[in-house]
Protein backbone atom coordinates (compact mmCIF):
# COMPACT_ATOMS: atom_id res chain seq x y z
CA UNK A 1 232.14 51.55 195.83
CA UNK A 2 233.55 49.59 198.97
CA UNK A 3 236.93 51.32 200.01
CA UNK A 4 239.22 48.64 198.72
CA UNK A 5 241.73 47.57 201.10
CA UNK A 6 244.75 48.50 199.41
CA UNK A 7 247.93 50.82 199.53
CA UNK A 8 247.09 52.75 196.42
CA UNK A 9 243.24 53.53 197.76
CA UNK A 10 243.97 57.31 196.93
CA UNK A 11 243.92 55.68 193.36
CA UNK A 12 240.19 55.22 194.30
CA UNK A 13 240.13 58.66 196.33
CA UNK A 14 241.31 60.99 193.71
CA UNK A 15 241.39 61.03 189.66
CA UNK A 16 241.87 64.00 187.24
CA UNK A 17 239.52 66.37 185.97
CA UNK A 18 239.86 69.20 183.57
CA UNK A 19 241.10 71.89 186.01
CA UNK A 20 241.05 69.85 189.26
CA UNK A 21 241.24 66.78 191.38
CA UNK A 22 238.34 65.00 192.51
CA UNK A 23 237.70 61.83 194.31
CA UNK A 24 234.79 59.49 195.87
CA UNK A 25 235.76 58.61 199.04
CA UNK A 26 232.68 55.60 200.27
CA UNK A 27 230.55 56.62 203.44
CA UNK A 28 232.85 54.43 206.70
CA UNK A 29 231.44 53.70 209.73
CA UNK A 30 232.84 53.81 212.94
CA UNK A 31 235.18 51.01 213.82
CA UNK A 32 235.27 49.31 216.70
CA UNK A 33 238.46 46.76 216.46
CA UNK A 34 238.75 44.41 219.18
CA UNK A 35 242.42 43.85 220.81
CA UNK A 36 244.53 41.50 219.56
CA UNK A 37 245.09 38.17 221.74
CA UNK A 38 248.45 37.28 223.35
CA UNK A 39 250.89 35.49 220.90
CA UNK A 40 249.64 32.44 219.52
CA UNK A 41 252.42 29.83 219.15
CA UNK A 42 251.50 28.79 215.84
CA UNK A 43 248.40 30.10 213.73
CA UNK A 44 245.02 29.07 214.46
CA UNK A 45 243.35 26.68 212.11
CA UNK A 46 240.04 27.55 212.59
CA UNK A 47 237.62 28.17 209.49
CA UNK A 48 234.16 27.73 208.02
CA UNK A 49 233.57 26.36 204.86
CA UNK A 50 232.63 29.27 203.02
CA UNK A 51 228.87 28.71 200.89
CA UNK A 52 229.43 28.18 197.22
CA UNK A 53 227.39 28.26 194.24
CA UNK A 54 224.21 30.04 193.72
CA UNK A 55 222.45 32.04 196.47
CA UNK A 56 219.32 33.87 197.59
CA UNK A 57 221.63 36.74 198.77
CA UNK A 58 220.53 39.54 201.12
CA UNK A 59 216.78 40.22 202.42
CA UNK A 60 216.02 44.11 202.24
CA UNK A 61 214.38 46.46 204.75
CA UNK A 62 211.66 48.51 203.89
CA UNK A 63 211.34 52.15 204.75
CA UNK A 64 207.69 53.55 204.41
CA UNK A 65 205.96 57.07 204.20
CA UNK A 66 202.30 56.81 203.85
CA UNK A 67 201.94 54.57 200.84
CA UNK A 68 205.56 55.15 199.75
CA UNK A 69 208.27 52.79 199.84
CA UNK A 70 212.15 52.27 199.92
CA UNK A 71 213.68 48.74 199.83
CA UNK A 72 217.02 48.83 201.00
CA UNK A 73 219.79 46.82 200.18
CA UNK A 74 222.68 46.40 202.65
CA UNK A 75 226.23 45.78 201.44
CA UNK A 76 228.65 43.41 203.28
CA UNK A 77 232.98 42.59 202.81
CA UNK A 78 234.24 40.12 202.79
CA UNK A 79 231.63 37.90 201.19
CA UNK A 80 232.30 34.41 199.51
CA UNK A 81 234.38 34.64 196.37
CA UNK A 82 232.62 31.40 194.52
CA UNK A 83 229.08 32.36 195.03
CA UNK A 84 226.13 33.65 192.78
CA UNK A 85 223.08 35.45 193.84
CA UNK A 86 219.91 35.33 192.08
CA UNK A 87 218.64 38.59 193.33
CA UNK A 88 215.16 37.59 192.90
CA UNK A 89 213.47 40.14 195.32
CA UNK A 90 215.57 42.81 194.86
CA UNK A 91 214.76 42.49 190.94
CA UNK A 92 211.50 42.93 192.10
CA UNK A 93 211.68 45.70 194.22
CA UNK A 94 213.89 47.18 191.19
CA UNK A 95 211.65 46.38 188.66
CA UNK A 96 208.71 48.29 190.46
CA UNK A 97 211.12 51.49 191.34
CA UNK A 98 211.62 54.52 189.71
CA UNK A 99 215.03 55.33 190.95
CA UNK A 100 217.88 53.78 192.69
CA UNK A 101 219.93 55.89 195.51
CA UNK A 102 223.57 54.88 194.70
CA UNK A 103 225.71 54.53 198.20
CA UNK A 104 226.58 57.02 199.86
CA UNK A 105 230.02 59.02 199.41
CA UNK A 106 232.06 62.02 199.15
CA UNK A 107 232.96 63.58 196.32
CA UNK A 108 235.93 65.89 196.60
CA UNK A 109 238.09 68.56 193.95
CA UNK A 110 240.63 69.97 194.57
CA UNK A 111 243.81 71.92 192.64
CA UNK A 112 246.46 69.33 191.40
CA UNK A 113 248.91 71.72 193.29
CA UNK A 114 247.13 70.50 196.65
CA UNK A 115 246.81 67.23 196.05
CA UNK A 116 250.32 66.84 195.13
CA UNK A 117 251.19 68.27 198.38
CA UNK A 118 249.33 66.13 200.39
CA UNK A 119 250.15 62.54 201.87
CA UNK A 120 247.21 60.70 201.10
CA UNK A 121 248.74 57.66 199.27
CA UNK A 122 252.16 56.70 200.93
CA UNK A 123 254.10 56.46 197.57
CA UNK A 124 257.29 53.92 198.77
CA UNK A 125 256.35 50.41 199.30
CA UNK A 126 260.02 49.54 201.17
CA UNK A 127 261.10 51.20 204.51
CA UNK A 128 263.62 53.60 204.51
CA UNK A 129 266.94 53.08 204.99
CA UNK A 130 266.71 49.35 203.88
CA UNK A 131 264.93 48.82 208.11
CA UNK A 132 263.53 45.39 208.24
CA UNK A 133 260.62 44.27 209.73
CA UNK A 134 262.79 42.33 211.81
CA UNK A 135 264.33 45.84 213.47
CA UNK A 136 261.07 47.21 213.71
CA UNK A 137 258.92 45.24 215.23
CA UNK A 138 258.74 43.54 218.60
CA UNK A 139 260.29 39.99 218.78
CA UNK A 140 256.93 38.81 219.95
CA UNK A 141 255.15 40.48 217.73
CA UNK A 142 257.50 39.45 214.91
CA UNK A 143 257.19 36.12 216.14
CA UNK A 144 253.59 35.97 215.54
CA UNK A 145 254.32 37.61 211.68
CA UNK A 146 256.66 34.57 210.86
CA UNK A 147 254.06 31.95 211.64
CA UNK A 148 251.41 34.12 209.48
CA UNK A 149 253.83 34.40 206.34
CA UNK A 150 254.77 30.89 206.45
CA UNK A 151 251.30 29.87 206.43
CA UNK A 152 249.90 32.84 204.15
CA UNK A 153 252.91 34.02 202.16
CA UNK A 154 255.49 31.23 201.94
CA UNK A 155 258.99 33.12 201.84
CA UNK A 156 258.65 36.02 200.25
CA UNK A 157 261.49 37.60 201.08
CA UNK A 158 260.98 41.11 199.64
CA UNK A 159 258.28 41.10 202.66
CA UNK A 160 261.27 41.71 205.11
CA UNK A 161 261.93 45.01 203.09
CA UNK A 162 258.40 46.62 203.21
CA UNK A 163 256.27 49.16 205.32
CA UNK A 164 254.46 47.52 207.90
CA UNK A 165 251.12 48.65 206.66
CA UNK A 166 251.80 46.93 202.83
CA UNK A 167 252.51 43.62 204.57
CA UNK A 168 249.16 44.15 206.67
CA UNK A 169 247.54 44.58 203.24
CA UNK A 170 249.52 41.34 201.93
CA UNK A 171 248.32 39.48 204.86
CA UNK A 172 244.57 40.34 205.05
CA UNK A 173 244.26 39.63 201.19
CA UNK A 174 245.99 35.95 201.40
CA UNK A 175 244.11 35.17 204.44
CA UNK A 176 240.19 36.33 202.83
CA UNK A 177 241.81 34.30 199.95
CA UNK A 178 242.51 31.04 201.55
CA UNK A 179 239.11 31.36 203.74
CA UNK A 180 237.23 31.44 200.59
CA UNK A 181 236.69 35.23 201.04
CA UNK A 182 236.95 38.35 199.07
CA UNK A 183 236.84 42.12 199.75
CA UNK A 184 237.10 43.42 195.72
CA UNK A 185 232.88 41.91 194.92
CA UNK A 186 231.64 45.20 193.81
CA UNK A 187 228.07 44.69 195.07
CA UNK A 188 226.93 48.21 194.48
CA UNK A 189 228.18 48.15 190.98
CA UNK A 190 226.02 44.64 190.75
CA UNK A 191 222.90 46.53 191.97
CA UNK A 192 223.66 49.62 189.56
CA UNK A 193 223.97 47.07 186.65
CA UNK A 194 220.76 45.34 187.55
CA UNK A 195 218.88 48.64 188.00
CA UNK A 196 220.32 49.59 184.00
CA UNK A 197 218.47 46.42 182.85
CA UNK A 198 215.16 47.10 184.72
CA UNK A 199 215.20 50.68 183.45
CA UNK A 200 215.38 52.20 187.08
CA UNK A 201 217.07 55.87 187.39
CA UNK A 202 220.41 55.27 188.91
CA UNK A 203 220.83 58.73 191.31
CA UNK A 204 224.59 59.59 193.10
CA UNK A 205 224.00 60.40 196.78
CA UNK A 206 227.34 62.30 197.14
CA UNK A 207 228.34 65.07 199.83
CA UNK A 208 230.14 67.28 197.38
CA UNK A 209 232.94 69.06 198.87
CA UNK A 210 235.64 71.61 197.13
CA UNK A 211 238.70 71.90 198.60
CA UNK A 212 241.15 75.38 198.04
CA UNK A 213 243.76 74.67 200.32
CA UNK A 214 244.56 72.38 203.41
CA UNK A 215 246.92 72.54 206.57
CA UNK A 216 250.16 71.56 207.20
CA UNK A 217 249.04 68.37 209.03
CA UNK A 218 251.67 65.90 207.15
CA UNK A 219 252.38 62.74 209.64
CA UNK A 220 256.56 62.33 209.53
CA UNK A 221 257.90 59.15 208.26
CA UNK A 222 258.30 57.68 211.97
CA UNK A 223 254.36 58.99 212.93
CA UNK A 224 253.44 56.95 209.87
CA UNK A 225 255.33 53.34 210.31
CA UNK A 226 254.00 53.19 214.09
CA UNK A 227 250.93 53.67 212.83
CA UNK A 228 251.70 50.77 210.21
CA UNK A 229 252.99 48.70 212.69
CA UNK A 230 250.02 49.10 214.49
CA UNK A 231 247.92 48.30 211.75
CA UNK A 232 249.88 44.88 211.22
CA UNK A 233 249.60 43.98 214.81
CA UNK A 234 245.40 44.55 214.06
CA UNK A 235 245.65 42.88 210.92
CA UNK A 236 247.37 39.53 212.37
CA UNK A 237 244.91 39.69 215.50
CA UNK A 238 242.36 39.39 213.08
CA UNK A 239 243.57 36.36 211.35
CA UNK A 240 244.76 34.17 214.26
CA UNK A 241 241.38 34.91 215.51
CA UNK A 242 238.41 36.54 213.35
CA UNK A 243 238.36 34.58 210.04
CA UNK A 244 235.40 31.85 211.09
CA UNK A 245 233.63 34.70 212.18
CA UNK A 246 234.13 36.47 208.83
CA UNK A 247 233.43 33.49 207.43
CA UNK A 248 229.86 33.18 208.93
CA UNK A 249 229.05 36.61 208.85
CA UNK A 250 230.02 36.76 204.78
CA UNK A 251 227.86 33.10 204.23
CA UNK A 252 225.34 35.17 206.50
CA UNK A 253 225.04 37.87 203.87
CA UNK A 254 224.86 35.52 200.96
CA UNK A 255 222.15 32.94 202.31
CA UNK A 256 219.60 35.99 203.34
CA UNK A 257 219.91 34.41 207.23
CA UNK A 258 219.84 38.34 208.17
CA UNK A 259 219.08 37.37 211.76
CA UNK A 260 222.63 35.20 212.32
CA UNK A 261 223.74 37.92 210.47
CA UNK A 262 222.67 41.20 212.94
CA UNK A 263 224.16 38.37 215.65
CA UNK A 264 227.68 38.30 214.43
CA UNK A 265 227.77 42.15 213.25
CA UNK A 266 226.43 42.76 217.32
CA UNK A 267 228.92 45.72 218.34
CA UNK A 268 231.78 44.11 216.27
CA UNK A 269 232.95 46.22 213.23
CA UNK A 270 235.74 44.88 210.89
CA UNK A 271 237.47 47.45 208.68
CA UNK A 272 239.87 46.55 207.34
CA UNK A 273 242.73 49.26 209.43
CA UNK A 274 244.30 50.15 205.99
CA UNK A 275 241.28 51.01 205.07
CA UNK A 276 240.15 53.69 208.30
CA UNK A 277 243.95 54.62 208.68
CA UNK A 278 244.34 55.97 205.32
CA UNK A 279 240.69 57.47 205.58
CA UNK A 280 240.87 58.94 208.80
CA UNK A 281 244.11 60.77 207.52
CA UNK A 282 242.72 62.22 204.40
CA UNK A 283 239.83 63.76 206.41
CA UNK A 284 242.42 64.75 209.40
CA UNK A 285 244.40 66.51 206.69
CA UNK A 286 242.01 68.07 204.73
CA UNK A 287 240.58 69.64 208.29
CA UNK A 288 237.40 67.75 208.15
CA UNK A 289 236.99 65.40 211.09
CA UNK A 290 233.02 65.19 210.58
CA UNK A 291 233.35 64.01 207.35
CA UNK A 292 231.12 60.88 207.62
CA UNK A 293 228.39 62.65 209.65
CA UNK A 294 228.07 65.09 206.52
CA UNK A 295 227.82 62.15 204.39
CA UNK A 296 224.80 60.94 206.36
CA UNK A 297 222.89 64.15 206.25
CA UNK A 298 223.04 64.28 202.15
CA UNK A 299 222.04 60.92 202.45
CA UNK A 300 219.46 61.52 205.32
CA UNK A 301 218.40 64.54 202.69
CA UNK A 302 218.31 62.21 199.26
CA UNK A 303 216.05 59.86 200.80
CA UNK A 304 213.57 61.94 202.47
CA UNK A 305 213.65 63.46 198.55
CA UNK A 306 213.22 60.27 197.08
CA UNK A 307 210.36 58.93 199.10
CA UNK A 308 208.37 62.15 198.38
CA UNK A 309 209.12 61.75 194.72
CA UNK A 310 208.85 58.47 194.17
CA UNK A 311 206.40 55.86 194.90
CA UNK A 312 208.93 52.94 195.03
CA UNK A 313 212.45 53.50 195.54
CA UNK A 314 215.68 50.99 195.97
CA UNK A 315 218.49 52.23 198.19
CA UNK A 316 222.14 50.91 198.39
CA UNK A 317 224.12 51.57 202.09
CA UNK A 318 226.23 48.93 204.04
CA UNK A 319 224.93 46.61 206.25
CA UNK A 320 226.63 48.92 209.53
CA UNK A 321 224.73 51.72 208.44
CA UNK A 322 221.10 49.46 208.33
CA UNK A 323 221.49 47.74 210.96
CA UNK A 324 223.71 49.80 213.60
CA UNK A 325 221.08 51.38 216.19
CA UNK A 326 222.53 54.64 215.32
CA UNK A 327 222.58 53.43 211.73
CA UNK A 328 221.09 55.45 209.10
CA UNK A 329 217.53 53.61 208.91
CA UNK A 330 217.78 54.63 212.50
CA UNK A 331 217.82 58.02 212.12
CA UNK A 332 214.76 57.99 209.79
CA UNK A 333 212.83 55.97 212.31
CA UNK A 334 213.40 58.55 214.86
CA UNK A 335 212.32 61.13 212.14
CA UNK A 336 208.98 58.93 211.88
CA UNK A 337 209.61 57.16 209.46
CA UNK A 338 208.27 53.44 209.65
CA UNK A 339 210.92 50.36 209.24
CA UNK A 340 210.45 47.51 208.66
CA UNK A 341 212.84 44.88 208.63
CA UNK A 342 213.18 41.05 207.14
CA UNK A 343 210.66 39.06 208.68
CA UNK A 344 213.33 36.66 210.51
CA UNK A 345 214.48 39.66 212.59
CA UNK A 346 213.19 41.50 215.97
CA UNK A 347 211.52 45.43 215.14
């Protein structure tokens, strides 16, 4: 499941067990954010008309081993909130497959003890004290918030009152909403569904992880709102600026044009910063910084597996991890295995 961009994610991180916590915490790639532009002096109305309606939806890559194969799927956010995908060749590819390899995550337990005393969900929603946005941030940079609100929020007022990094989350959603975008498709889920009703083995590629104790890393209360006002300073760059590319890169996905699409992903990652700030704590707290590198070696592991067990085999992973040149179809090309990618793109 796509890390949902979203102040209660450790909702998605952690649940309860019998004796212990556990949680799935989705395979990230690195993020490279670009810097946010000077001030704007009113927001900038530039968008695509996002693609509607029934679509072709995603081409897949092909990873072979002799005479066995591995379609690949790769998973995009935002995509278009009003469009359908017939899924016609990955049906196919499902239909011929013995088992699909669910995305990639983590999957860690721990004591309820530890988990309670760790910071992974920040719990208040308003700042402490009764501080405004007003008195924290900039006047430039709160400024440029006033514009977004009016144009995103309307007057909420309450906003005033809240941590920096819930109004980035406020912001992001209303914008991907009024661009005709959405971050909560569950693709995966879609592809596990589909793979049910073809009779295809659904298999969890998770790096399994139990966790006894942790250190005393805990950010204080100030270490935490700079790092939510830097998040909302991200978070409005992104919309005064990024949106038409979202835009295209989400109609992209949807239409199969994989070639525009490896075009606008070109060294440009967008996480949403809620997202890798609340995911680069839990691993910074729980004292394990290489986290998504042991993700990729149980996935690395799984498929090797599955393409000596099966003849035909679907695989989920995100579009960063297929198509990054240190991706993870990458690394099986350099461990010789052959790739193939949709015909409209270069080898």
């Amino acid at each position: 499941m796509h890390a949902k961009i979203a102040v209660g994610l450790a909702a998605l991180l952690v649940t309860a067990t019998a004796w212990a916590q556990s949680g799935t915490l989705p395979a990230q790639p690195a993020s490279t954010q670009s810097s946010p532009a000077p001030a704007p002096a009113a927001a900038i109305q530039l968008q695509t008309v996002t693609v509607r309606g029934e679509q072709p939806g995603p081409a897949l890559w092909e990873v072979r081993k002799g005479d066995h194969v591995m379609w690949v799927i790769g998973t995009l956010w935002p995509l278009p909130k009003h469009a359908q995908w017939q899924w016609t060749q990955l049906e196919q590819a499902l239909a011929r497959s013995t088992e699909l390899l669910e995305a990639p995550s983590a999957h860690l337990k721990m004591p309820p003890s530890l988990y309670s005393r760790l910071t992974l969900q920040p719990a208040a929603r308003l700042n402490p004290g009764g501080a405004t946005l007003q008195s924290l941030l900039a006047p430039d940079m709160y400024a440029r918030w006033q514009v977004l609100k009016r144009q995103y929020l309307g007057n909420d007022d309450a906003l005033e009152f809240m941590r920096p990094i819930v109004v980035a989350e406020q912001l992001y959603d209303k914008a991907l909403d009024a661009s005709g975008l959405s971050d909560d498709i569950d693709v995966p889920g879609m592809v596990e569904k589909l793979a049910h009703r073809h009779g295809t083995r659904v298999i969890g590629v998770r790096y399994e992880l139990l966790i006894s104790h942790a250190p005393s890393t805990a950010k204080t209360m100030d270490q935490s709102q700079q790092q939510g006002i830097a998040c909302l300073d991200e978070t409005m760059g992104m919309v005064e600026h990024d949106l038409p590319k979202l835009t295209q890169r989400a109609n992209a996905w949807a239409t199969g044009d994989m070639k525009s699409l490896q075009q606008l992903m070109q060294d440009t990652h967008y996480e949403p910063c809620v997202v890798a700030a609340i995911n680069g704590d839990f691993e910074h707290q729980l004292n394990i910084p290489d986290l998504p590198q042991r993700i990729e070696d149980t996935w690395i592991t799984a498929a090797q597996e599955a393409l000596t067990r099966n003849k035909r085999t679907v695989a989920i992973l995100s579009m960063e991890q297929v198509m990054a040149p240190d991706g993870y179809l990458a690394k099986l090309k350099s461990l010789g295995y052959v790739i193939r990618p949709p015909e409209d793109l270069e080898p």
